[in-house]
N, C-alpha and C. Protein backbone atom coordinates (compact mmCIF):
# COMPACT_ATOMS: atom_id res chain seq x y z
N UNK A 1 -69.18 -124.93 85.41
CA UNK A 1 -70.56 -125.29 85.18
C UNK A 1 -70.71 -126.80 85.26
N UNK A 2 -72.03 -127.49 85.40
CA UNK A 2 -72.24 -128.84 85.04
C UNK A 2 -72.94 -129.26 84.09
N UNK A 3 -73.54 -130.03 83.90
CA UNK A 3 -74.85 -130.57 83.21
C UNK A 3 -75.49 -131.88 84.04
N UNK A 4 -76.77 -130.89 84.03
CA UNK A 4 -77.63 -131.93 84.95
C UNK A 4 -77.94 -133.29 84.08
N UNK A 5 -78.55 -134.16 85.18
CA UNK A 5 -78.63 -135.56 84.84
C UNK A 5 -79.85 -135.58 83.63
N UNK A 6 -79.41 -136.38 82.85
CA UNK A 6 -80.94 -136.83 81.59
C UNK A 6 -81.63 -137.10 82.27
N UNK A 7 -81.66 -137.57 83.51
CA UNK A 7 -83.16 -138.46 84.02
C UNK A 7 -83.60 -137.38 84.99
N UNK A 8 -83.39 -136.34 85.42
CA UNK A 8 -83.76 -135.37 86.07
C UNK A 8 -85.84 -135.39 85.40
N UNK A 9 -86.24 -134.67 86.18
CA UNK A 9 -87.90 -134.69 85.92
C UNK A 9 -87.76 -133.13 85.26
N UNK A 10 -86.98 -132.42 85.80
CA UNK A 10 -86.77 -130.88 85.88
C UNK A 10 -85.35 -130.39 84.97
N UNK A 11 -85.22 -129.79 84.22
CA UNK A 11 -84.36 -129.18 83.70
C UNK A 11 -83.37 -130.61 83.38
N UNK A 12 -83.88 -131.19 82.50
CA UNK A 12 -82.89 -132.59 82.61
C UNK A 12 -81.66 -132.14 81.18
N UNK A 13 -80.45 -132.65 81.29
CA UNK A 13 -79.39 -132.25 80.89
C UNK A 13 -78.93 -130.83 80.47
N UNK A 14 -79.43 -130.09 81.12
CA UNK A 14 -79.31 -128.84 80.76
C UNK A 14 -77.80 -128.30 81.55
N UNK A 15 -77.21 -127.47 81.08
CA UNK A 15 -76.06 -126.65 81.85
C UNK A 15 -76.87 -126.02 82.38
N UNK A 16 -75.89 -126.10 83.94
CA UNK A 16 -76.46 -125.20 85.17
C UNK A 16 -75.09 -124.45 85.60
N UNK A 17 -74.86 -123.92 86.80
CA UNK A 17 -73.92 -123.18 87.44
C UNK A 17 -74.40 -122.90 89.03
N UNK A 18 -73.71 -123.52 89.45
CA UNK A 18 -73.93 -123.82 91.23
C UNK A 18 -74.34 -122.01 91.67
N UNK A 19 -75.86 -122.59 92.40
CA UNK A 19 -76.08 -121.60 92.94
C UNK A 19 -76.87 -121.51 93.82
N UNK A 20 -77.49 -120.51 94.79
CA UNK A 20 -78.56 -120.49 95.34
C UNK A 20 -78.88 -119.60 96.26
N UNK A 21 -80.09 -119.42 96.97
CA UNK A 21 -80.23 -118.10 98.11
C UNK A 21 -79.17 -117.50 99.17
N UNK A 22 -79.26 -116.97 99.35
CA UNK A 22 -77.48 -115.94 100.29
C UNK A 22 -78.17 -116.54 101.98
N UNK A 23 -77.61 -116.88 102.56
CA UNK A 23 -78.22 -117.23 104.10
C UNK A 23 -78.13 -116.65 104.72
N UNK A 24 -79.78 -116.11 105.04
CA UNK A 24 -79.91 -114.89 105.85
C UNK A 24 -79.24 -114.62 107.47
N UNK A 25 -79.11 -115.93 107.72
CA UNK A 25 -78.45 -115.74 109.14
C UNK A 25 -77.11 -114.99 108.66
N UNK A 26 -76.56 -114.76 107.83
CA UNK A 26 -75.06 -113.92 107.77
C UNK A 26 -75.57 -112.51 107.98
N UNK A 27 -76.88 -112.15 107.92
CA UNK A 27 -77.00 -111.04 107.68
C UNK A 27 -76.06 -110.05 109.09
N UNK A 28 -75.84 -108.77 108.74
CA UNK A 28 -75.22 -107.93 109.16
C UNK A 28 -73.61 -108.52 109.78
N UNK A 29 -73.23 -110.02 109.07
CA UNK A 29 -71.66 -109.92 108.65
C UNK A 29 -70.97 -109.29 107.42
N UNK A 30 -70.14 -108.25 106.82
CA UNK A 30 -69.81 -108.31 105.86
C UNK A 30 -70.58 -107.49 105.50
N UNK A 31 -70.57 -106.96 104.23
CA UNK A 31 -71.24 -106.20 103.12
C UNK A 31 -72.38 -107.19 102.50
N UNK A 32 -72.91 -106.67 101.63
CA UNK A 32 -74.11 -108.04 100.54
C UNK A 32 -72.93 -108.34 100.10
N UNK A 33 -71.46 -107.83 99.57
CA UNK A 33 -70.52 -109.08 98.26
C UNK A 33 -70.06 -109.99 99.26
N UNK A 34 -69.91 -109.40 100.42
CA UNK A 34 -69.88 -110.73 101.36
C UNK A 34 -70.44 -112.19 101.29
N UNK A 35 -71.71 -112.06 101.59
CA UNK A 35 -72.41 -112.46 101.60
C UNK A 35 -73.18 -113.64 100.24
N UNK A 36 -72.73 -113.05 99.20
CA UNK A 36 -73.00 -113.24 97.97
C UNK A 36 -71.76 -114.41 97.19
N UNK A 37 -70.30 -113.82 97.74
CA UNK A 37 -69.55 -114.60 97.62
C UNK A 37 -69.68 -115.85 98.67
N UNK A 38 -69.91 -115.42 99.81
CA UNK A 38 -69.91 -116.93 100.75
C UNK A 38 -71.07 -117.85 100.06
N UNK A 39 -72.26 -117.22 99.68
CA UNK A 39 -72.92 -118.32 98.78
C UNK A 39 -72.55 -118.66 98.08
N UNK A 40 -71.60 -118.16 97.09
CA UNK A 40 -71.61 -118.88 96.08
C UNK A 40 -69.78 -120.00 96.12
N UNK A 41 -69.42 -120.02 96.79
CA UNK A 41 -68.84 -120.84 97.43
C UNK A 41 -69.29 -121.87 98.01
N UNK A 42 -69.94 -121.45 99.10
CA UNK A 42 -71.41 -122.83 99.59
C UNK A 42 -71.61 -123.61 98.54
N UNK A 43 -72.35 -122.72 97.33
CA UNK A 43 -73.17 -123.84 96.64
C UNK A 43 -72.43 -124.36 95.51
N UNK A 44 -71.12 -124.10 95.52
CA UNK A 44 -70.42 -124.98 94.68
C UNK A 44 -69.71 -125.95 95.38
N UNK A 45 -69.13 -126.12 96.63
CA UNK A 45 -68.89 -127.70 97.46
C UNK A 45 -70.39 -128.37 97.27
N UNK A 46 -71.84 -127.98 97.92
CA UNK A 46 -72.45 -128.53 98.11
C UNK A 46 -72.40 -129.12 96.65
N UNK A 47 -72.86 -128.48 95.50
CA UNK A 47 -72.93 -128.97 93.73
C UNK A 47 -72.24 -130.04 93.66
N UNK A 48 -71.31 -129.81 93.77
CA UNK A 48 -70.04 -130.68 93.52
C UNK A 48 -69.78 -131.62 94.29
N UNK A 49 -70.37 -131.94 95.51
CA UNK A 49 -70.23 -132.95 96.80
C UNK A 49 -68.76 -133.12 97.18
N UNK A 50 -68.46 -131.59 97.46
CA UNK A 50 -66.52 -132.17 97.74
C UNK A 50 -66.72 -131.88 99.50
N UNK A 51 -65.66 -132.62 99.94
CA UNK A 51 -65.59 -132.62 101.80
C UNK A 51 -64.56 -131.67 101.90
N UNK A 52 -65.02 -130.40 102.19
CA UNK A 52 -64.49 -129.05 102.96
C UNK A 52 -63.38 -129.14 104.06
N UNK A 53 -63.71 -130.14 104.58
CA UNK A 53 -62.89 -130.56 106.00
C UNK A 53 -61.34 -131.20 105.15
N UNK A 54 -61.64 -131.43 104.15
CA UNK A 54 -60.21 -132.21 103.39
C UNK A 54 -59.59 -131.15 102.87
N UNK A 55 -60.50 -130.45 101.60
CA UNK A 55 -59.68 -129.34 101.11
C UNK A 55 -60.59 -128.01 101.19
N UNK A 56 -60.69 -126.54 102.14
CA UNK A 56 -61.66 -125.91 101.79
C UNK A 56 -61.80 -125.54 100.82
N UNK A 57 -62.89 -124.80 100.64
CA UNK A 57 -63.09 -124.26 99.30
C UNK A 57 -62.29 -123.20 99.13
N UNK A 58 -61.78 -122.29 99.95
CA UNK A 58 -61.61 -120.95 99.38
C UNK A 58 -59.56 -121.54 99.14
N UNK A 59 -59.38 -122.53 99.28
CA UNK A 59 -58.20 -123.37 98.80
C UNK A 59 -57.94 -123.13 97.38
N UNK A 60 -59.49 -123.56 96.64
CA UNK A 60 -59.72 -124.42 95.62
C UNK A 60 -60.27 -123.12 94.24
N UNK A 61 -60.63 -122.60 94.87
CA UNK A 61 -61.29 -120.86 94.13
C UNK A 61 -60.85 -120.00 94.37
N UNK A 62 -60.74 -119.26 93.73
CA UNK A 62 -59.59 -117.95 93.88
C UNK A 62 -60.97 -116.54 93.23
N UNK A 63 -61.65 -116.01 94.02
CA UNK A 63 -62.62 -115.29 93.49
C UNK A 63 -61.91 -113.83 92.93
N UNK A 64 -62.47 -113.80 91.32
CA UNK A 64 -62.02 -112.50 90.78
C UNK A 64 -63.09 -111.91 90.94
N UNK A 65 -63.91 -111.87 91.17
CA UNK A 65 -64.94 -110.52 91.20
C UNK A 65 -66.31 -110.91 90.44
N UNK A 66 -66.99 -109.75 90.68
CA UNK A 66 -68.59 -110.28 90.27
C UNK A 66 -69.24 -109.73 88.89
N UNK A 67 -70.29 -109.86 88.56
CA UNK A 67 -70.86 -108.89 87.58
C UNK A 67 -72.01 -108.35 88.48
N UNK A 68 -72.73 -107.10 87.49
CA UNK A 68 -74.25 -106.88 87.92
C UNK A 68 -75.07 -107.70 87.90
N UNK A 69 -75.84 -107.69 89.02
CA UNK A 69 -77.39 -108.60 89.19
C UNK A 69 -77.84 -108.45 87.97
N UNK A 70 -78.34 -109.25 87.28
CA UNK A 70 -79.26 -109.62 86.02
C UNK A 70 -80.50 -110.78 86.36
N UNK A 71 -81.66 -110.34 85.61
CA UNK A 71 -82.59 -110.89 85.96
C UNK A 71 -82.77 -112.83 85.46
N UNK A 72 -83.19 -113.42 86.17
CA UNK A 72 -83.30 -114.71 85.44
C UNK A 72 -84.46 -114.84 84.71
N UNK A 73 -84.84 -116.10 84.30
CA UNK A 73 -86.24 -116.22 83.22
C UNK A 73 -87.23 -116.19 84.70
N UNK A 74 -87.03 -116.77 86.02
CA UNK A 74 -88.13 -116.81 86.76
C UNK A 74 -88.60 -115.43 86.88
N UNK A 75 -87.26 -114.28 86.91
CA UNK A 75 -88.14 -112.80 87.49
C UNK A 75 -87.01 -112.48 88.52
N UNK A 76 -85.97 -113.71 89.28
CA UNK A 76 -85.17 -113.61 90.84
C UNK A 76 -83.90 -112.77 89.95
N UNK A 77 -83.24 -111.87 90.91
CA UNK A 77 -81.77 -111.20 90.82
C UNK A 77 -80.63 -112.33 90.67
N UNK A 78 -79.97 -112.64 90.15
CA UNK A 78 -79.09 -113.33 90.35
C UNK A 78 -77.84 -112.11 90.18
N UNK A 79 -76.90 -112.70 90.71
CA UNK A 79 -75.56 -112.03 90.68
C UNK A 79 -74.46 -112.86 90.66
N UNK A 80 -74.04 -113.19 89.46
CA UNK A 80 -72.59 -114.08 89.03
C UNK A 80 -71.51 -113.43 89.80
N UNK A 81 -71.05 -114.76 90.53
CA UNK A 81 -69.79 -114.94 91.03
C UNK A 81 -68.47 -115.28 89.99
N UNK A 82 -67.34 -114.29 90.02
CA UNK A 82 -66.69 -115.35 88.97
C UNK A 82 -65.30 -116.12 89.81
N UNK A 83 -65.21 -117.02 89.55
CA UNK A 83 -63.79 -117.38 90.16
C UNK A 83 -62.86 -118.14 89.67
């Protein structure tokens, strides 16, 4: 997890956990955990600003598996990655 910046306008120091929409261009690679895991891989280099080209990610994470989609406060599915 992180904690966002105090000076943020939006959710300022709050714990977050790298995440974000699945990219639809993968569609019909893989299964949805496909898919679900490659995001959430994505959005933890991007979170984290690490250079992929040095060490990839799937180097660096070792994915154990997921939970059920649970709803967030907006209303969206999320589905925890754990790794």
């Amino acid at each position: 997890f992180t904690r966002r910046s105090a000076t943020l306008s939006n959710h300022a120091s709050q714990i977050s956990f790298p995440g974000g929409y699945y990219d639809s261009s993968l569609d019909g690679i893989g299964d949805d955990g496909d898919r679900l895991v490659n995001t959430a891989l994505r959005e933890t280099q991007e979170e984290l600003c690490y250079n992929t080209d040095q060490l990839p990610t799937s180097s660096l994470i070792k994915v154990l598996g997921r939970t059920q989609p649970v709803p967030s406060m907006q209303g969206k599915k999320v589905t925890p990655i754990i790794g």
